[in-house]
C-alpha atoms as a PDB file:
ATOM      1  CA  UNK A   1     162.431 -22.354 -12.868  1.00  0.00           C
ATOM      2  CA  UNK A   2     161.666 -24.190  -9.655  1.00  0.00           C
ATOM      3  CA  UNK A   3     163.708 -22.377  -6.640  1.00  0.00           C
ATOM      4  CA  UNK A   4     166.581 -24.389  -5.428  1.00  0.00           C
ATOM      5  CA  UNK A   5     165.691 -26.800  -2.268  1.00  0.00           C
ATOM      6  CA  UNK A   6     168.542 -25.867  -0.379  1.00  0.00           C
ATOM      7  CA  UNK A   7     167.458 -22.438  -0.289  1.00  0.00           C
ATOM      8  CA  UNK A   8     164.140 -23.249   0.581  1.00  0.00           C
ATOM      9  CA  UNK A   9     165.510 -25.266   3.549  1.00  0.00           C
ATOM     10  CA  UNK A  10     167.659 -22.429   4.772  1.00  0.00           C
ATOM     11  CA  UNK A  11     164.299 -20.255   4.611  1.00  0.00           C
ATOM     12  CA  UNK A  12     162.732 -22.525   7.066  1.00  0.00           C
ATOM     13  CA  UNK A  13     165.384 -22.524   9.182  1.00  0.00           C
ATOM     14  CA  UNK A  14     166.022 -19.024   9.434  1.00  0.00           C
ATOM     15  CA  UNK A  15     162.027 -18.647   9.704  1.00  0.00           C
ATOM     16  CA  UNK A  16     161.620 -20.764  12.762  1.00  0.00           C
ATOM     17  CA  UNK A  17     165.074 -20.021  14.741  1.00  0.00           C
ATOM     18  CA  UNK A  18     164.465 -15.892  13.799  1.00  0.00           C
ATOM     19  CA  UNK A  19     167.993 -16.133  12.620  1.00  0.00           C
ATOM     20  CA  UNK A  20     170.160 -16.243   9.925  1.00  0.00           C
ATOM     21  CA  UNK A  21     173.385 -16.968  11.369  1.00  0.00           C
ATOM     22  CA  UNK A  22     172.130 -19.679  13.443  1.00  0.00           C
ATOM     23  CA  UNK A  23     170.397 -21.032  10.293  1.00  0.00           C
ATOM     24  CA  UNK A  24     173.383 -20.821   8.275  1.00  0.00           C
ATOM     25  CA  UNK A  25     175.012 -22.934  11.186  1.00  0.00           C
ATOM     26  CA  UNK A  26     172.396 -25.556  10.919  1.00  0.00           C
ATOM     27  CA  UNK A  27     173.068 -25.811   7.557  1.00  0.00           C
ATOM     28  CA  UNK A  28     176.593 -25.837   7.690  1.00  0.00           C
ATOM     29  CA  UNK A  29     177.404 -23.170   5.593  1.00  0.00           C
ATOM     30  CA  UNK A  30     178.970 -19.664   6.380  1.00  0.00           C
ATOM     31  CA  UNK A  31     176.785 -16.744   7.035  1.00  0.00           C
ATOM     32  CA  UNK A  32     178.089 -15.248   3.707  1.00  0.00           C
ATOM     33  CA  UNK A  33     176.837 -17.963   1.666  1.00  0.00           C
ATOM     34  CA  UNK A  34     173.734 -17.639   3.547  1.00  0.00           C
ATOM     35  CA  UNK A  35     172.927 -14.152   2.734  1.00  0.00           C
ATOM     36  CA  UNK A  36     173.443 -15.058  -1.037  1.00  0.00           C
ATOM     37  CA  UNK A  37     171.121 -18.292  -0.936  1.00  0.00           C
ATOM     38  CA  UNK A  38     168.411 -15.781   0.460  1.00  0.00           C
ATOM     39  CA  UNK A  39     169.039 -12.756  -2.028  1.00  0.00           C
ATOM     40  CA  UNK A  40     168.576 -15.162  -4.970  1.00  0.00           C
ATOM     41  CA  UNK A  41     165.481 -16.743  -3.278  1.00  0.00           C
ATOM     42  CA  UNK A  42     164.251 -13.479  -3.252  1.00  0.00           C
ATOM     43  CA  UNK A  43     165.024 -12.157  -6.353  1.00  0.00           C
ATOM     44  CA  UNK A  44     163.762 -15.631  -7.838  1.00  0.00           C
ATOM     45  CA  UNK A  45     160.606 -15.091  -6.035  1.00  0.00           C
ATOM     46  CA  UNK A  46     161.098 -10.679  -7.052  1.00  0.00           C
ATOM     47  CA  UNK A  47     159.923 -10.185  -3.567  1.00  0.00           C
ATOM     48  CA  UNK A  48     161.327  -9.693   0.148  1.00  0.00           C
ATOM     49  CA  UNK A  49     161.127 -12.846   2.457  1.00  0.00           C
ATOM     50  CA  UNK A  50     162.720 -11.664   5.687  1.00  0.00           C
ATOM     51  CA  UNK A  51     163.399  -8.415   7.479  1.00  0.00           C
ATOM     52  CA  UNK A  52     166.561  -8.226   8.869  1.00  0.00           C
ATOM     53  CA  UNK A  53     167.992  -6.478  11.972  1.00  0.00           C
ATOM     54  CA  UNK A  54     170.297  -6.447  14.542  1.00  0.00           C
ATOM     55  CA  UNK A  55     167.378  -8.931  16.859  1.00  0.00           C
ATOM     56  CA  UNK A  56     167.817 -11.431  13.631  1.00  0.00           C
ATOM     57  CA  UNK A  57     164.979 -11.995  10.979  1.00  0.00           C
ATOM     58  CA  UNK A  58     160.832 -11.452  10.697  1.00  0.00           C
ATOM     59  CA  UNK A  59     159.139 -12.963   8.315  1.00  0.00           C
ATOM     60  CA  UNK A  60     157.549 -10.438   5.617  1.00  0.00           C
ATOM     61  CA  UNK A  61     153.670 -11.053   4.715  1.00  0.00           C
ATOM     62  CA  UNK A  62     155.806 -12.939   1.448  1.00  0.00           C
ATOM     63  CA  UNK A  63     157.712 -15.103   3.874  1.00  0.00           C
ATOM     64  CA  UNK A  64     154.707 -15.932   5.958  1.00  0.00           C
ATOM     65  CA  UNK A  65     152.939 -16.911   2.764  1.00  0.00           C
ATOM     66  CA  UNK A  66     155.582 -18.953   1.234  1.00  0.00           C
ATOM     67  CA  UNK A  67     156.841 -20.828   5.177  1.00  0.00           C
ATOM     68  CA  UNK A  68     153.725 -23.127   4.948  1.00  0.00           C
ATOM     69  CA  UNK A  69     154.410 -23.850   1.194  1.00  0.00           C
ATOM     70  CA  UNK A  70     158.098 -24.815   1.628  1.00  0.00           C
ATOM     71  CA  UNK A  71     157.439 -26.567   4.728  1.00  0.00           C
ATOM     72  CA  UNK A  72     155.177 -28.849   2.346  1.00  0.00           C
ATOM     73  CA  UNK A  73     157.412 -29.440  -0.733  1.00  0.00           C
ATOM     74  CA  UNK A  74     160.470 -30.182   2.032  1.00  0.00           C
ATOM     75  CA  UNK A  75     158.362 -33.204   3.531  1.00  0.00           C
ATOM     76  CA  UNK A  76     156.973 -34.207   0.594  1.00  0.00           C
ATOM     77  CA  UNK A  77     160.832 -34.406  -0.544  1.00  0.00           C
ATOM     78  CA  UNK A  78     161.927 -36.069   2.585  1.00  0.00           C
ATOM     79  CA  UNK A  79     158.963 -38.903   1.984  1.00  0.00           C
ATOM     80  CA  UNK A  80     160.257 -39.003  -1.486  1.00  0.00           C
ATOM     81  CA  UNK A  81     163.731 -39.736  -0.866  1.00  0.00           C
ATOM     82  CA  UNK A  82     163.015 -42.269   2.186  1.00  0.00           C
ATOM     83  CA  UNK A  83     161.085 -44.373  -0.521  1.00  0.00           C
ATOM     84  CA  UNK A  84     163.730 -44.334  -3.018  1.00  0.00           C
ATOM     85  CA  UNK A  85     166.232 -44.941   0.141  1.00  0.00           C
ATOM     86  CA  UNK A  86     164.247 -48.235   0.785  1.00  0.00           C
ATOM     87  CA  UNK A  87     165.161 -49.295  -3.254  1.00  0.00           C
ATOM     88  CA  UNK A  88     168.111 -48.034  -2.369  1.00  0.00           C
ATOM     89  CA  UNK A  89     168.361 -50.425   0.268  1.00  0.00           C
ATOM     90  CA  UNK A  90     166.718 -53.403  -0.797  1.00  0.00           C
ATOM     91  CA  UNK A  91     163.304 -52.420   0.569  1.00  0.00           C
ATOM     92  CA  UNK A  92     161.602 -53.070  -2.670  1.00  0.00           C
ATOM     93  CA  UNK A  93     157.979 -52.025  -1.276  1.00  0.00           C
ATOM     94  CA  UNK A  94     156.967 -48.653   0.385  1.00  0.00           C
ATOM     95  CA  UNK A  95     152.483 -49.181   1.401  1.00  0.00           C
ATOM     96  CA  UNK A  96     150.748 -46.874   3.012  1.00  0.00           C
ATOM     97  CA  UNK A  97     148.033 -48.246   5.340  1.00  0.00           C
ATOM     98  CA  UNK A  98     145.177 -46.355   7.096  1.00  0.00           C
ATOM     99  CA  UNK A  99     143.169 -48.070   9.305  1.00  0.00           C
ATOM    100  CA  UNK A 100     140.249 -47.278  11.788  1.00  0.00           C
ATOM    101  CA  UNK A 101     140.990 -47.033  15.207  1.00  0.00           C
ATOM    102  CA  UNK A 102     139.245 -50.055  16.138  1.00  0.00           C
ATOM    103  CA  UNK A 103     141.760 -52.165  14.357  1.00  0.00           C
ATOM    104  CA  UNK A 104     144.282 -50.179  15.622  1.00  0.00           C
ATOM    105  CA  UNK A 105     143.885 -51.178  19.265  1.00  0.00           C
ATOM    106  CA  UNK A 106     142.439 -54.477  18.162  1.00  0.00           C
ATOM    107  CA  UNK A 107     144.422 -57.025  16.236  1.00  0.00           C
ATOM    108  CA  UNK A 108     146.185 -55.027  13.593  1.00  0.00           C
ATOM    109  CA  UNK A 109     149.959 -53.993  15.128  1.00  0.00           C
ATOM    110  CA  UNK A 110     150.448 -58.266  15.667  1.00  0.00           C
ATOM    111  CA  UNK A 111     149.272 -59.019  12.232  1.00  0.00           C
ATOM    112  CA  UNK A 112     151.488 -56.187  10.808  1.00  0.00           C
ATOM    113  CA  UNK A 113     154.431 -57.602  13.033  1.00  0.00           C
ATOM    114  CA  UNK A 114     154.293 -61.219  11.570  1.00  0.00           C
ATOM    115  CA  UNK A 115     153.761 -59.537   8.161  1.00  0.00           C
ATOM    116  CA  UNK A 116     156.972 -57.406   8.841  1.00  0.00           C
ATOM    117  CA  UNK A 117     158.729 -61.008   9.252  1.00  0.00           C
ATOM    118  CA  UNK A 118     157.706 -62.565   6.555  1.00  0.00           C
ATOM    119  CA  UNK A 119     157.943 -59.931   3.838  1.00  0.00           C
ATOM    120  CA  UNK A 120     161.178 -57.748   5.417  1.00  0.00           C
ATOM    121  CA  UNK A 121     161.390 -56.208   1.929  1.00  0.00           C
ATOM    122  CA  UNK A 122     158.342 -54.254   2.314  1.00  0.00           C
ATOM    123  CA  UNK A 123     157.942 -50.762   4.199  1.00  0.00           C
ATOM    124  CA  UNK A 124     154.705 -50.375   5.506  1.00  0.00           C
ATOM    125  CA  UNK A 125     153.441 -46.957   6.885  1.00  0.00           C
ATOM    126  CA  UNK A 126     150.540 -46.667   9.102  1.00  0.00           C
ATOM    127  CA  UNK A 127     148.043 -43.897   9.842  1.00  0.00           C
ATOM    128  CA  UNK A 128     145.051 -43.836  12.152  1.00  0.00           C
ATOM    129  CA  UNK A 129     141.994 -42.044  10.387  1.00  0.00           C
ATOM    130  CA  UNK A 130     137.962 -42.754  10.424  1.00  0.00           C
ATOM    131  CA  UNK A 131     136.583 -45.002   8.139  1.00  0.00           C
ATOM    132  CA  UNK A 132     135.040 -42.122   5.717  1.00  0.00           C
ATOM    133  CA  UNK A 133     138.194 -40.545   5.718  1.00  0.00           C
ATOM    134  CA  UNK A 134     140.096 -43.770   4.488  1.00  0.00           C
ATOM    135  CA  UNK A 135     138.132 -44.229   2.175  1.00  0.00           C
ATOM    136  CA  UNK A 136     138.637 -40.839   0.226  1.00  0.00           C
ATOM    137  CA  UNK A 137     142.391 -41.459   0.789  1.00  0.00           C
ATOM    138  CA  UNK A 138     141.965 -44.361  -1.246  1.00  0.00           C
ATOM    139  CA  UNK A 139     140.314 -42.865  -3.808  1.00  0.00           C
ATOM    140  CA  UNK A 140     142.257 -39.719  -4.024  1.00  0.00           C
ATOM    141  CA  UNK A 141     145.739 -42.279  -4.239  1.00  0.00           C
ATOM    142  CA  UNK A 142     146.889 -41.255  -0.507  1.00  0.00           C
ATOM    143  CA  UNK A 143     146.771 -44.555   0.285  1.00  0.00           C
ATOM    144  CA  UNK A 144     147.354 -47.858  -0.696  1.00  0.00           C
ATOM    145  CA  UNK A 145     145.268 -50.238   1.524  1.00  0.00           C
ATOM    146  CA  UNK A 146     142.578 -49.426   4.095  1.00  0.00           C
ATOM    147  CA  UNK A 147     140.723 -51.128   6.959  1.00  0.00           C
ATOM    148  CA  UNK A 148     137.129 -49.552   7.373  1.00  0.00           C
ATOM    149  CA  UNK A 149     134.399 -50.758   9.108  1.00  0.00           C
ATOM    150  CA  UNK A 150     131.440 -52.539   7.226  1.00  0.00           C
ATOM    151  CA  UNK A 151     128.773 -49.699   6.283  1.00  0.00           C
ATOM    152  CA  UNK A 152     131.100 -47.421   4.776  1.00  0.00           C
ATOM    153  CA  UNK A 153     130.547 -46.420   1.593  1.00  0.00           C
ATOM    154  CA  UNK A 154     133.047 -48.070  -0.275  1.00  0.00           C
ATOM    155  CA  UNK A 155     131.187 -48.872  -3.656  1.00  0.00           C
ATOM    156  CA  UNK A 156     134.182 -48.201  -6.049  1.00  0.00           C
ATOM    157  CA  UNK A 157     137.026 -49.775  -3.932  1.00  0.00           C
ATOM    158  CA  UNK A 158     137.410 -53.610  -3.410  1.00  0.00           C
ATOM    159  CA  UNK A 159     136.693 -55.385  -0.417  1.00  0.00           C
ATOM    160  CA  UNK A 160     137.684 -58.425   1.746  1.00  0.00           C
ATOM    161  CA  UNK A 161     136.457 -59.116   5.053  1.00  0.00           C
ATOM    162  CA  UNK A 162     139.169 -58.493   8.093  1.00  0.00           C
ATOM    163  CA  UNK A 163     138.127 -59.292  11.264  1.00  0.00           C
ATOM    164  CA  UNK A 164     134.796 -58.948  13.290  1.00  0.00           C
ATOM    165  CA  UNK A 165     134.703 -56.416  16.621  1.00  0.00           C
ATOM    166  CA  UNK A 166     131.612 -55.787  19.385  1.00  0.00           C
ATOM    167  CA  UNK A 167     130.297 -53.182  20.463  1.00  0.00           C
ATOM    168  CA  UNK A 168     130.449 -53.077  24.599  1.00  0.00           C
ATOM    169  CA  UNK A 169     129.587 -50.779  27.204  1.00  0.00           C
ATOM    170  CA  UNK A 170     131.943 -49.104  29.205  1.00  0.00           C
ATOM    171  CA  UNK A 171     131.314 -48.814  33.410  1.00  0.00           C
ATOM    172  CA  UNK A 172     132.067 -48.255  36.883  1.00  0.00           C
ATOM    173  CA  UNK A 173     132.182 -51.356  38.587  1.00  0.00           C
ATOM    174  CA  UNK A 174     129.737 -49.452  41.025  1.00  0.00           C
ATOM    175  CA  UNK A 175     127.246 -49.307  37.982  1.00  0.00           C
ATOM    176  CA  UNK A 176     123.979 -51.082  38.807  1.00  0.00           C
ATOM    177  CA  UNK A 177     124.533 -52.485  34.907  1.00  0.00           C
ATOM    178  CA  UNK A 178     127.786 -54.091  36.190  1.00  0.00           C
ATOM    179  CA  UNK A 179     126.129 -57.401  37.164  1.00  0.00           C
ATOM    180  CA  UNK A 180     123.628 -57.618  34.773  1.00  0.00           C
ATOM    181  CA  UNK A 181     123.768 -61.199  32.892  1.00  0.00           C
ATOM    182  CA  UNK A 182     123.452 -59.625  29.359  1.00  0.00           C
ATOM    183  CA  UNK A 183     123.944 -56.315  28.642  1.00  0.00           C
ATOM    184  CA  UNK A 184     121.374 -54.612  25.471  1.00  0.00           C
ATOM    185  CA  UNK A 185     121.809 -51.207  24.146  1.00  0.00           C
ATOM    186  CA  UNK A 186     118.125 -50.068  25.652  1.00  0.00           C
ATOM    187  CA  UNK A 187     119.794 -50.703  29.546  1.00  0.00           C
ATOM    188  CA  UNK A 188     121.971 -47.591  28.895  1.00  0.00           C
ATOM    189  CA  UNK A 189     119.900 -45.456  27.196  1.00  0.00           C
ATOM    190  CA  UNK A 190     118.603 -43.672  30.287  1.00  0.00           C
ATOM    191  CA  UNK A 191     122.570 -43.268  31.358  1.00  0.00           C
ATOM    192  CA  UNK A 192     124.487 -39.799  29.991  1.00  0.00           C
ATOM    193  CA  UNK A 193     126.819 -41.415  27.513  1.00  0.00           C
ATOM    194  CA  UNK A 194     130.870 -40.752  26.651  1.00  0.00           C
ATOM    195  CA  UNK A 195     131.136 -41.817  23.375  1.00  0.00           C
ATOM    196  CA  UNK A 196     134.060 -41.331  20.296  1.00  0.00           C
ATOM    197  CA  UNK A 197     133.566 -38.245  18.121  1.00  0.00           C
ATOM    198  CA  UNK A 198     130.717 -37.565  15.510  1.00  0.00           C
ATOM    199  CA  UNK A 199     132.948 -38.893  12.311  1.00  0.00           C
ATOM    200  CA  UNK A 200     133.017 -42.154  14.086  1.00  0.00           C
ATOM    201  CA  UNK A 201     131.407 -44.893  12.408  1.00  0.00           C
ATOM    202  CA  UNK A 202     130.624 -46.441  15.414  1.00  0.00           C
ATOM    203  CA  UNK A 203     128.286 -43.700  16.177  1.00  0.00           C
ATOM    204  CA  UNK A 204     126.334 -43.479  12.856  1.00  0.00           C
ATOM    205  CA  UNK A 205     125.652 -47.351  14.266  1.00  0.00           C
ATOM    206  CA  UNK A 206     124.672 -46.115  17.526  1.00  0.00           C
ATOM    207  CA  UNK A 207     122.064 -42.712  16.533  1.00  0.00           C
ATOM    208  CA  UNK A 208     120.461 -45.714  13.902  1.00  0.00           C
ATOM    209  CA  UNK A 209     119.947 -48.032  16.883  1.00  0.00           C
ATOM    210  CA  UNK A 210     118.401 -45.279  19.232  1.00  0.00           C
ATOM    211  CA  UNK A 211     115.770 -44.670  16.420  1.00  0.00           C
ATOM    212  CA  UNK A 212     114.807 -48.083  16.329  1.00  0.00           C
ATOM    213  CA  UNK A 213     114.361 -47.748  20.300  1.00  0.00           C
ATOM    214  CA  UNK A 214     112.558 -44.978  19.521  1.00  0.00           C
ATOM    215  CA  UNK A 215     114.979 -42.917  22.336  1.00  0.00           C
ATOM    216  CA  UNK A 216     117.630 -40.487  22.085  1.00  0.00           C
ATOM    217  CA  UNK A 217     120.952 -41.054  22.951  1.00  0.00           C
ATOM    218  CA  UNK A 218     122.252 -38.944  25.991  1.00  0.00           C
ATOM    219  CA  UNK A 219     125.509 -37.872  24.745  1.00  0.00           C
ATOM    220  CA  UNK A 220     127.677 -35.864  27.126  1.00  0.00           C
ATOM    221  CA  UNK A 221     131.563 -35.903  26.484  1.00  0.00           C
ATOM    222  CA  UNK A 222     132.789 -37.198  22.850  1.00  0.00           C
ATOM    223  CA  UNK A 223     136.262 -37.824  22.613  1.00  0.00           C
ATOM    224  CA  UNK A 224     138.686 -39.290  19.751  1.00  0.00           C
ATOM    225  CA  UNK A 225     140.731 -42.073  21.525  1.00  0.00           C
ATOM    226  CA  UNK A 226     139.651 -45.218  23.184  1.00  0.00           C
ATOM    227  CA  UNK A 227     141.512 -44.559  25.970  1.00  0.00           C
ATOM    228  CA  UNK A 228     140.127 -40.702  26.495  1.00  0.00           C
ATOM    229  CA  UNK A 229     136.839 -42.519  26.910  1.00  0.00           C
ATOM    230  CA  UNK A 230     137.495 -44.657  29.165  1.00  0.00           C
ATOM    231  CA  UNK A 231     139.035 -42.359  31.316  1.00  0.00           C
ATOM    232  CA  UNK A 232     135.581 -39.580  31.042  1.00  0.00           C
ATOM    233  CA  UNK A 233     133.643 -42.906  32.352  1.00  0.00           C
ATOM    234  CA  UNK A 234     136.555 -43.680  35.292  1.00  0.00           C
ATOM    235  CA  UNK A 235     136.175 -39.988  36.424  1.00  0.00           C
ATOM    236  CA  UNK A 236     132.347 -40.071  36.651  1.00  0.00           C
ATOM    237  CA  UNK A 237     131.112 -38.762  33.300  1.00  0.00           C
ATOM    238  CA  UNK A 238     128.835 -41.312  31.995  1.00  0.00           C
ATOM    239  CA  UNK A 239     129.210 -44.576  30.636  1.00  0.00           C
ATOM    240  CA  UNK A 240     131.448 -45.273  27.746  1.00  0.00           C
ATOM    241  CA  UNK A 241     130.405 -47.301  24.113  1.00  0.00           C
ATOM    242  CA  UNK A 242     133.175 -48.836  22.252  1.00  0.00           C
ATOM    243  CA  UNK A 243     134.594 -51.685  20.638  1.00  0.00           C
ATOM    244  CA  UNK A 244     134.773 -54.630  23.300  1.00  0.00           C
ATOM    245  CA  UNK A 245     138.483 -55.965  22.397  1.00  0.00           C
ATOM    246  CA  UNK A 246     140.066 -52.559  21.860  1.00  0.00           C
ATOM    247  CA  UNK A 247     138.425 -51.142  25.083  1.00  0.00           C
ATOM    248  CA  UNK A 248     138.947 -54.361  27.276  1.00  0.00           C
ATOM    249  CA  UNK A 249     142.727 -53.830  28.179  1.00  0.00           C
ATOM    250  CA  UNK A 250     142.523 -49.990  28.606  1.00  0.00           C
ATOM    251  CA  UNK A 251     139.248 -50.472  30.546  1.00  0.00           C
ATOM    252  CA  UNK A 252     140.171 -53.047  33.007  1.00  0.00           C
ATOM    253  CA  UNK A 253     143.897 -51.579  33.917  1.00  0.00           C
ATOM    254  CA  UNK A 254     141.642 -48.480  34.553  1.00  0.00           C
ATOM    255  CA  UNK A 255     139.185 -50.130  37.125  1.00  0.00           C
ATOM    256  CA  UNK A 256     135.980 -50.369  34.372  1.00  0.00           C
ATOM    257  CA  UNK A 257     134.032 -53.272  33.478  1.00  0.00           C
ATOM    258  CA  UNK A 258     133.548 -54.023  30.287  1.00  0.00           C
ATOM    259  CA  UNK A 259     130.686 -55.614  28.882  1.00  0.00           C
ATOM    260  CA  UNK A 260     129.396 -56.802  25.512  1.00  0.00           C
ATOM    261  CA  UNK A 261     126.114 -55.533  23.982  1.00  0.00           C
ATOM    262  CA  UNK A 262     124.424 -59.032  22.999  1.00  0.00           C
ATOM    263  CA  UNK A 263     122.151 -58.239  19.980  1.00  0.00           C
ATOM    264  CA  UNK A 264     123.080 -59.037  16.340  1.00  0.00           C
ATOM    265  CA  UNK A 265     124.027 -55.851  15.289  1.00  0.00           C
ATOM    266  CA  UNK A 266     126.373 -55.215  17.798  1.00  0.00           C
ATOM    267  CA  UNK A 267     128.924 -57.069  15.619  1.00  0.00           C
ATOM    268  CA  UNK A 268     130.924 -55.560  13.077  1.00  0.00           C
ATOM    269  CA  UNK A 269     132.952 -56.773  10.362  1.00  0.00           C
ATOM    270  CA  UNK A 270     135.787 -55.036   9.348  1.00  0.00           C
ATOM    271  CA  UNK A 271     137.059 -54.544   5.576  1.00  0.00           C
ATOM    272  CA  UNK A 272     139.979 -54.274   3.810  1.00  0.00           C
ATOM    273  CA  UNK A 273     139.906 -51.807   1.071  1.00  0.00           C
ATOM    274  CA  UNK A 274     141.800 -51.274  -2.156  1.00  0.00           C
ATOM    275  CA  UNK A 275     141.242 -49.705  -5.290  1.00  0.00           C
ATOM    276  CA  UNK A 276     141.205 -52.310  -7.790  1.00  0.00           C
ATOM    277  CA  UNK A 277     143.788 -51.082 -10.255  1.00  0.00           C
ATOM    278  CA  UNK A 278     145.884 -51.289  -7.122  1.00  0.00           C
ATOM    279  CA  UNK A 279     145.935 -55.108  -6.526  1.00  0.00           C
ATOM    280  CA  UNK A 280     148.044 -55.415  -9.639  1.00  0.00           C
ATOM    281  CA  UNK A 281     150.815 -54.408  -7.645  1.00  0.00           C
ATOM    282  CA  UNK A 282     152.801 -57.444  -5.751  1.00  0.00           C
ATOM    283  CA  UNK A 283     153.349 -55.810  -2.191  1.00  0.00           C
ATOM    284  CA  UNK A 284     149.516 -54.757  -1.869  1.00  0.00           C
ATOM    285  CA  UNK A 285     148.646 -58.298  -2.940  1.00  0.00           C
ATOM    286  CA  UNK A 286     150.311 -59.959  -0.596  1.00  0.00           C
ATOM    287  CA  UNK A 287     149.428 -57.274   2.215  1.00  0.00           C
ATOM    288  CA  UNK A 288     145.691 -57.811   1.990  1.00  0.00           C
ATOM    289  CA  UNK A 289     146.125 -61.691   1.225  1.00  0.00           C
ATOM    290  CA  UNK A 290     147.712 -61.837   5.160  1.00  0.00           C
ATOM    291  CA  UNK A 291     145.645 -59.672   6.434  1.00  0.00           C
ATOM    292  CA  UNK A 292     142.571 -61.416   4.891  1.00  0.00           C
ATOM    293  CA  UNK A 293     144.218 -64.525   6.412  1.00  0.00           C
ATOM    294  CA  UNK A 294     144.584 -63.333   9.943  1.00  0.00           C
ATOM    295  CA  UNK A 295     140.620 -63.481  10.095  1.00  0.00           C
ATOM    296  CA  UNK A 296     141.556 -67.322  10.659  1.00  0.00           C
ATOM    297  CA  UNK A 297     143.620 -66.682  13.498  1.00  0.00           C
ATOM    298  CA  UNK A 298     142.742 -65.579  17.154  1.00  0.00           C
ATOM    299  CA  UNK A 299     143.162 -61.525  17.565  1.00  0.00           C
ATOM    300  CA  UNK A 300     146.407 -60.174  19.516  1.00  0.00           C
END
């Protein structure tokens, strides 16, 4: 038999406070019951969790081994009952949405508002990952939709087109680049770049382009965020690559200029992913029917 929840929770509890009694107090229970919740854990599990003294608890190399595990099933139970809680409620759709960061600081948390207003019935979560990594979320059923950018492998899922983002370089407005009347991807090459982090799409774009130029790029800080770039390139470090719309607001508030690289490949269309057994289902229909949509409208 499965061990009971409720003594799983307490285990936690008394785990991270390194007490029973004030575990048995967060769980509103007496101390009593307490103590018997974690004997039959224990003897369920025909092992000792917790070493007890007059300090409060340690953790036994069982307990240490089994706090990671329990900390899993209770949030997997939490997420469980918040998406029977939105039935519950009315809420008749729970999606879960990954998207790139590009989108993220782009267009995507206005199209998500108006599709909040329309459809109030359905819950949509959102998580920020790189393309490659949506992509196996989709596959391995972690997610519902996701928003990669074009050049992802993405063979087995379905795709619509998005939106469409530029690359643009990222500056002092001290550069000698800063007044240049069109910017191309050769003009930096000589600079020591600050760039996003290897899993990046963007940058499996960028090492492609420097072969072409027959250069190498000169990379010296990557970062994850947008906005940790653009503050490397406001502190001196180089200049920064990155999508032009979701680099443009953090950029200027921070001083920057912001320029668009002009050549054709510099653009980048952005896909919305789904596996196809998935668009069967009413909520993901309609989720990737207004985002597909939005392409139509201006970004946010």
């Amino acid at each position: 038999m499965l061990p009971d929840i409720d003594s799983l929770a307490l285990f936690v509890r008394a785990a991270e406070l390194r007490s029973l009694t004030k575990a048995a107090e967060a769980s509103h229970i007496g101390l009593a019951a307490a103590s018997r919740r974690m004997a039959l854990l224990e003897h369920r599990f025909k092992t000792p969790l917790l070493e007890r003294s007059p300090r409060g608890v340690e953790l036994t190399p069982a307990g240490v081994s089994l706090l990671p595990h329990a900390k899993a099933l209770l949030h997997e139970i939490n997420e469980m009952q918040a998406e029977m809680r939105d039935h519950a409620d009315g809420r008749k759709g729970a999606l879960r949405l990954m998207a790139n960061t590009s989108v993220m600081t782009e267009s995507l948390p206005a199209d998500l508002a108006a599709f909040s207003r329309l459809h109030p019935d359905v819950r949509v979560t959102v998580q920020e990952r790189w393309s490659v990594e949506i992509v196996r979320a989709l596959l391995a059923g972690e997610a519902d939709v996701g928003i990669v950018v074009k050049g992802t492998q993405t063979e087995s899922l379905e795709t619509r087109t998005y939106r469409t983002d530029r690359i643009a370089v990222v500056m002092p407005a001290s550069h000698p680049l800063a007044s240049v009347p069109e910017m191309k991807f050769a003009d930096v090459l000589d600079d020591d770049l600050v760039a996003l982090e290897s899993g990046a799409s963007i940058m499996r774009l960028l090492a492609e382009q420097a072969v072409i130029e027959e250069r190498t790029l000169q990379l010296r800080v990557q970062v994850r965020s947008f906005e940790a770039v653009c503050r490397m390139v406001q502190a001196g470090l180089g200049v920064g690559i990155l999508p032009f719309e979701g680099s443009s607001v953090i950029g200027q508030a921070l001083g920057l200029v912001v320029r668009p690289l002009s050549e054709p490949w510099a653009e980048r269309d952005m896909l919305v992913c789904v596996k196809s057994e998935r668009t069967n289902n009413a909520s993901v229909g309609m989720l990737v029917e207004h985002l597909v949509a939005a392409r139509a409208a201006p970004a946010a």
